[in-house]
N, C-alpha and C. Protein backbone atom coordinates (compact mmCIF):
# COMPACT_ATOMS: atom_id res chain seq x y z
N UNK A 1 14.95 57.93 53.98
CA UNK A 1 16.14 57.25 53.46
C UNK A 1 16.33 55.95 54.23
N UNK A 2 16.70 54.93 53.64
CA UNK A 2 17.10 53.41 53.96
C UNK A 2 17.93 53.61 55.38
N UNK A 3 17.86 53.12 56.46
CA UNK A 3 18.97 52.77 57.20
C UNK A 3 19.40 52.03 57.70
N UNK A 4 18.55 50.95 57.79
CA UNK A 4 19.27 49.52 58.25
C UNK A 4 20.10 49.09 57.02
N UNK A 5 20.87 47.80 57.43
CA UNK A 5 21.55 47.06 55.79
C UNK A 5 20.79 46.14 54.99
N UNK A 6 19.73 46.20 55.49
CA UNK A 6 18.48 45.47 54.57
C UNK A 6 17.99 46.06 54.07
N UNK A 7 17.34 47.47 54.47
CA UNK A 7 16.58 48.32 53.41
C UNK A 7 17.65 49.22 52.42
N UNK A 8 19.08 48.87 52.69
CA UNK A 8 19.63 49.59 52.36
C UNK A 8 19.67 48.73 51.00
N UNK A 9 20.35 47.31 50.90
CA UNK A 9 19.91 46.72 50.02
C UNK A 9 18.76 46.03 49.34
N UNK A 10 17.78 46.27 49.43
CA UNK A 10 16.25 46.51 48.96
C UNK A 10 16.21 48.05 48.26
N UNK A 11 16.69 48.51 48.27
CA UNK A 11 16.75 50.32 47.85
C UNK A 11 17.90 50.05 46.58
N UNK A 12 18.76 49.30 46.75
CA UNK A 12 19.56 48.82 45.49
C UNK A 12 18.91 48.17 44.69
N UNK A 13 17.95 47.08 45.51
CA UNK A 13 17.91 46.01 44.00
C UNK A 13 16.68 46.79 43.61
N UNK A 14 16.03 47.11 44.35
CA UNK A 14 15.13 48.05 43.69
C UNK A 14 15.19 49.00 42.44
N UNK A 15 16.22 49.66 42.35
CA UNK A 15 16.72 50.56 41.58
C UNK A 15 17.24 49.72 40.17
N UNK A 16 17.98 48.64 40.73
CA UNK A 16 18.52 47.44 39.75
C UNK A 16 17.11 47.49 38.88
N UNK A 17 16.16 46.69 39.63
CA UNK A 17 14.90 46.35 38.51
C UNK A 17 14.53 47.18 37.85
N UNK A 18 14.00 48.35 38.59
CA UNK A 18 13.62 48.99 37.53
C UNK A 18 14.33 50.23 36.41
N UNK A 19 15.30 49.78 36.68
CA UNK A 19 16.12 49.56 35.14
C UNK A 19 15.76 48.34 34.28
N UNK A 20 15.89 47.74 34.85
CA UNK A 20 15.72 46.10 34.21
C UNK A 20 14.47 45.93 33.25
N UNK A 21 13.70 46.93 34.04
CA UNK A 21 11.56 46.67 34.25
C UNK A 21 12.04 47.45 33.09
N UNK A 22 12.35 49.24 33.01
CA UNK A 22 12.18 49.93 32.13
C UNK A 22 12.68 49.80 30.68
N UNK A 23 14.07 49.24 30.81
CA UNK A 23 14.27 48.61 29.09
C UNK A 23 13.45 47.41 29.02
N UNK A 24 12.83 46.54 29.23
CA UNK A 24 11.94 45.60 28.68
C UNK A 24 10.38 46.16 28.55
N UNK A 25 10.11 46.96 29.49
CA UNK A 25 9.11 47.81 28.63
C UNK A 25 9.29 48.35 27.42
N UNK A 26 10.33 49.18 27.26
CA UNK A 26 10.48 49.76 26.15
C UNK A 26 10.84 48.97 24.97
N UNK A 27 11.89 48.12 25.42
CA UNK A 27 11.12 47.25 24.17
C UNK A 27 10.28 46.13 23.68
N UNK A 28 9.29 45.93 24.23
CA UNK A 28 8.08 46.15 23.72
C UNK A 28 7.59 46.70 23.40
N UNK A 29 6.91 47.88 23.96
CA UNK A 29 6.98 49.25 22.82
C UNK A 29 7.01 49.23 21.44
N UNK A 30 8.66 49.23 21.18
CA UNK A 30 9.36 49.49 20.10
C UNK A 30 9.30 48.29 19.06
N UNK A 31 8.77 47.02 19.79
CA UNK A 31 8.13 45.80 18.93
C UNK A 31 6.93 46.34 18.51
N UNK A 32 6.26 46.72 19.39
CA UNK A 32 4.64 47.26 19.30
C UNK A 32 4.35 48.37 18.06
N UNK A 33 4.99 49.09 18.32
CA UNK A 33 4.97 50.54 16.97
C UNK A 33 5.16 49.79 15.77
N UNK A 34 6.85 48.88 15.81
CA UNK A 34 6.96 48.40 14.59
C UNK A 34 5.52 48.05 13.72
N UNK A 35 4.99 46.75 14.63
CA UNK A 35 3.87 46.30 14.51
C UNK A 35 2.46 47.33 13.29
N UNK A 36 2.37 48.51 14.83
CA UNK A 36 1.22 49.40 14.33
C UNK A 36 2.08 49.96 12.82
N UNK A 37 3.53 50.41 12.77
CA UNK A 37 3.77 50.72 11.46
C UNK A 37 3.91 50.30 10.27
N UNK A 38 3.50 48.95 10.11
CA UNK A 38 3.51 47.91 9.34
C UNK A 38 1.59 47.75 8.92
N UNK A 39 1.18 47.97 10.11
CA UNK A 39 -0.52 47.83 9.58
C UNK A 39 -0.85 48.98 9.05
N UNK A 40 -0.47 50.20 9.41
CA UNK A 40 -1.05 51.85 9.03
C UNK A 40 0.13 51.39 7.59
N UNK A 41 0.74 50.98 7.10
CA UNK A 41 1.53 50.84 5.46
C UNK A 41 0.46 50.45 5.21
N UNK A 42 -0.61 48.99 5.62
CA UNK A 42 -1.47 48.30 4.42
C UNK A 42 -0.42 46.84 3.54
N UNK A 43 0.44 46.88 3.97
CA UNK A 43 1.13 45.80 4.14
C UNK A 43 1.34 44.14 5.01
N UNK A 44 0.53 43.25 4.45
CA UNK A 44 -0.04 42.58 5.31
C UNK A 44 1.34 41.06 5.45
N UNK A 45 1.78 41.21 4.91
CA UNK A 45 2.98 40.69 5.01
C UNK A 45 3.99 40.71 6.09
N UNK A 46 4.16 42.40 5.74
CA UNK A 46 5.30 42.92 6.79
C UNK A 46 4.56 42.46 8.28
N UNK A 47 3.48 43.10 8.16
CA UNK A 47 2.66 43.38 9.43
C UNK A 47 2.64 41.94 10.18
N UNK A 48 2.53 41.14 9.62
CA UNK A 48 2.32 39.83 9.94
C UNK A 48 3.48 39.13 10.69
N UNK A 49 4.58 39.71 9.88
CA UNK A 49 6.01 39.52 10.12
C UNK A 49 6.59 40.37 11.60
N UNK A 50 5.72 41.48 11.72
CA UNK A 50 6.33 42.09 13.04
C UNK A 50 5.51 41.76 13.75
N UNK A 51 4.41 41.08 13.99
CA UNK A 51 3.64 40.77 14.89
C UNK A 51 4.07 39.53 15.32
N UNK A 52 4.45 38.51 14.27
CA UNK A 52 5.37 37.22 14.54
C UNK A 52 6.06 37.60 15.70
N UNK A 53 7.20 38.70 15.36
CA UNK A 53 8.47 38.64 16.30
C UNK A 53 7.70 39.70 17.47
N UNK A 54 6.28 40.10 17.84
CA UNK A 54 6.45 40.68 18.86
C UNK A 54 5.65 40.10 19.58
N UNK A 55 5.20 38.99 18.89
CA UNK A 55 4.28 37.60 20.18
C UNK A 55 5.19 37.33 21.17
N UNK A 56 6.21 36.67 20.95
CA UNK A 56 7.50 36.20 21.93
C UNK A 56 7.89 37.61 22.85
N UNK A 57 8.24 38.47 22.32
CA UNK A 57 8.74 39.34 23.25
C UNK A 57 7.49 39.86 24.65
N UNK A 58 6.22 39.99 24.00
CA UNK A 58 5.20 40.50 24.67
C UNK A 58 4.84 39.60 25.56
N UNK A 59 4.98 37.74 25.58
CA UNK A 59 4.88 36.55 26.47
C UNK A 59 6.26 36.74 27.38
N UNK A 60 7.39 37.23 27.14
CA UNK A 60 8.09 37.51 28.18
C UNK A 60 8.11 38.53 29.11
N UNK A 61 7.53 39.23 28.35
CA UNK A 61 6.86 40.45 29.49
C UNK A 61 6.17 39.98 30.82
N UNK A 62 5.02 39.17 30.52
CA UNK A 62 4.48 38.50 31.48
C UNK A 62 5.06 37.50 32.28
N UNK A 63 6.12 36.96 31.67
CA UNK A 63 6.38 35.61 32.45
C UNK A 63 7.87 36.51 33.21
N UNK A 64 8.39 37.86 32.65
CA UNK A 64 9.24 38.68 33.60
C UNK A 64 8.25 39.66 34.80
N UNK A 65 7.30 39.63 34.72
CA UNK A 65 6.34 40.39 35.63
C UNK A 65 5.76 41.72 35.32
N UNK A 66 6.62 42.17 33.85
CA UNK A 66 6.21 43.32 34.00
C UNK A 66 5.52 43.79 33.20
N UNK A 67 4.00 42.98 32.31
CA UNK A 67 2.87 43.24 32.00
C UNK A 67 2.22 42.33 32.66
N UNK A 68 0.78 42.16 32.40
CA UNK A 68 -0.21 41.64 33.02
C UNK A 68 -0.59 40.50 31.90
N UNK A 69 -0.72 39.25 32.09
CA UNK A 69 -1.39 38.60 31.18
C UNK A 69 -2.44 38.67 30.34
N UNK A 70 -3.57 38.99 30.75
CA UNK A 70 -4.05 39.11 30.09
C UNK A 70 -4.45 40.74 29.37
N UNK A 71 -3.22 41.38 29.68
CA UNK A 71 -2.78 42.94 28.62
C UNK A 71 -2.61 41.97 27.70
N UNK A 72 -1.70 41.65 27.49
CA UNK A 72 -1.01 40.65 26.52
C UNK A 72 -1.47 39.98 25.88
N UNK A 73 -2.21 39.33 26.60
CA UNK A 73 -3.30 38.48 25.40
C UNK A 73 -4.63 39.13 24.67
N UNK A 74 -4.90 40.12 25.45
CA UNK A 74 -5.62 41.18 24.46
C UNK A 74 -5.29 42.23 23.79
N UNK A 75 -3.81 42.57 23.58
CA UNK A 75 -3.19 42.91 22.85
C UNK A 75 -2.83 42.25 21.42
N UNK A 76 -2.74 41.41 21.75
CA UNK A 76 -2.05 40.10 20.54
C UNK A 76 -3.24 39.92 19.73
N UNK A 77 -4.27 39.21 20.50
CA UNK A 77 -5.75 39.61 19.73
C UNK A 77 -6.12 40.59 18.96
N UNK A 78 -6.11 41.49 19.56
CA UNK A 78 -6.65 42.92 18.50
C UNK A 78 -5.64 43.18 17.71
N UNK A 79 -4.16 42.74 17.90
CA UNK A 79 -3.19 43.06 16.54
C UNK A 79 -3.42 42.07 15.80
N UNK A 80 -3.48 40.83 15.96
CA UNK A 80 -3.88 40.03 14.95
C UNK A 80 -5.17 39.99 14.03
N UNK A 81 -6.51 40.42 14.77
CA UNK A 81 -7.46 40.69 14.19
C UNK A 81 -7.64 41.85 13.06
N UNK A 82 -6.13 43.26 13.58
CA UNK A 82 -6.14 44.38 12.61
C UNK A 82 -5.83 43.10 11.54
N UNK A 83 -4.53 42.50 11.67
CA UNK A 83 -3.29 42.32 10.48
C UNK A 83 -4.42 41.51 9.19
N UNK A 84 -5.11 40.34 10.25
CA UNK A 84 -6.16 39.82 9.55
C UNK A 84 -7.04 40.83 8.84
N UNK A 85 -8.05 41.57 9.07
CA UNK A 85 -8.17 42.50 8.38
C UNK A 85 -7.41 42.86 7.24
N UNK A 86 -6.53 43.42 7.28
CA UNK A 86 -5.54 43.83 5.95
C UNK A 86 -6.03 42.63 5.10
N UNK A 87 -5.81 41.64 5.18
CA UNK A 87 -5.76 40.29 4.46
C UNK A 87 -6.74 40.25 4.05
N UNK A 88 -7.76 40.49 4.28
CA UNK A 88 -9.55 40.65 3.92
C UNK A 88 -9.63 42.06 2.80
N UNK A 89 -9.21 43.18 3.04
CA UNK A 89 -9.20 44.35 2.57
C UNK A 89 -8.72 44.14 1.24
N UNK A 90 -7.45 43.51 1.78
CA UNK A 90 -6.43 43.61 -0.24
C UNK A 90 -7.32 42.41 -1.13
């Protein structure tokens, strides 16, 4: 357990972040599924459309610390390459 007043507050903000960390993970996530549930429809529209809005969220991930860049950018890649796909398929 913390006992000086420095680790004591380091043990706070700590706790602060990762709250902070854990809802911005999650939503991403919840951008992310959208995403995959829009490509498993065959809907290349929609799909296109949730991948739009989950570029931005997934670049703040990184520039908040809490993905890795280049997760992110090889993420974005392979969703765009599915969505493309669709577009080829129909």
């Amino acid at each position: 357990m913390a006992n000086t007043e420095q680790s004591k507050k380091r043990a706070r903000q700590s706790e602060t972040r990762y709250a902070i960390n854990k809802a911005r993970r999650s939503r991403i996530r919840t951008f992310l599924r959208k995403v995959e549930e829009a490509i498993a429809s065959g809907d290349q529209t929609v799909a296109a459309a949730a991948l739009k809005a989950a570029q931005p969220e997934l670049s703040r991930g990184v520039t908040k610390g809490v993905l890795h860049k280049n997760t992110v950018s090889r993420k974005i890649s392979r969703l765009n390459a599915r969505v493309k796909a669709l577009a080829e398929k129909a």
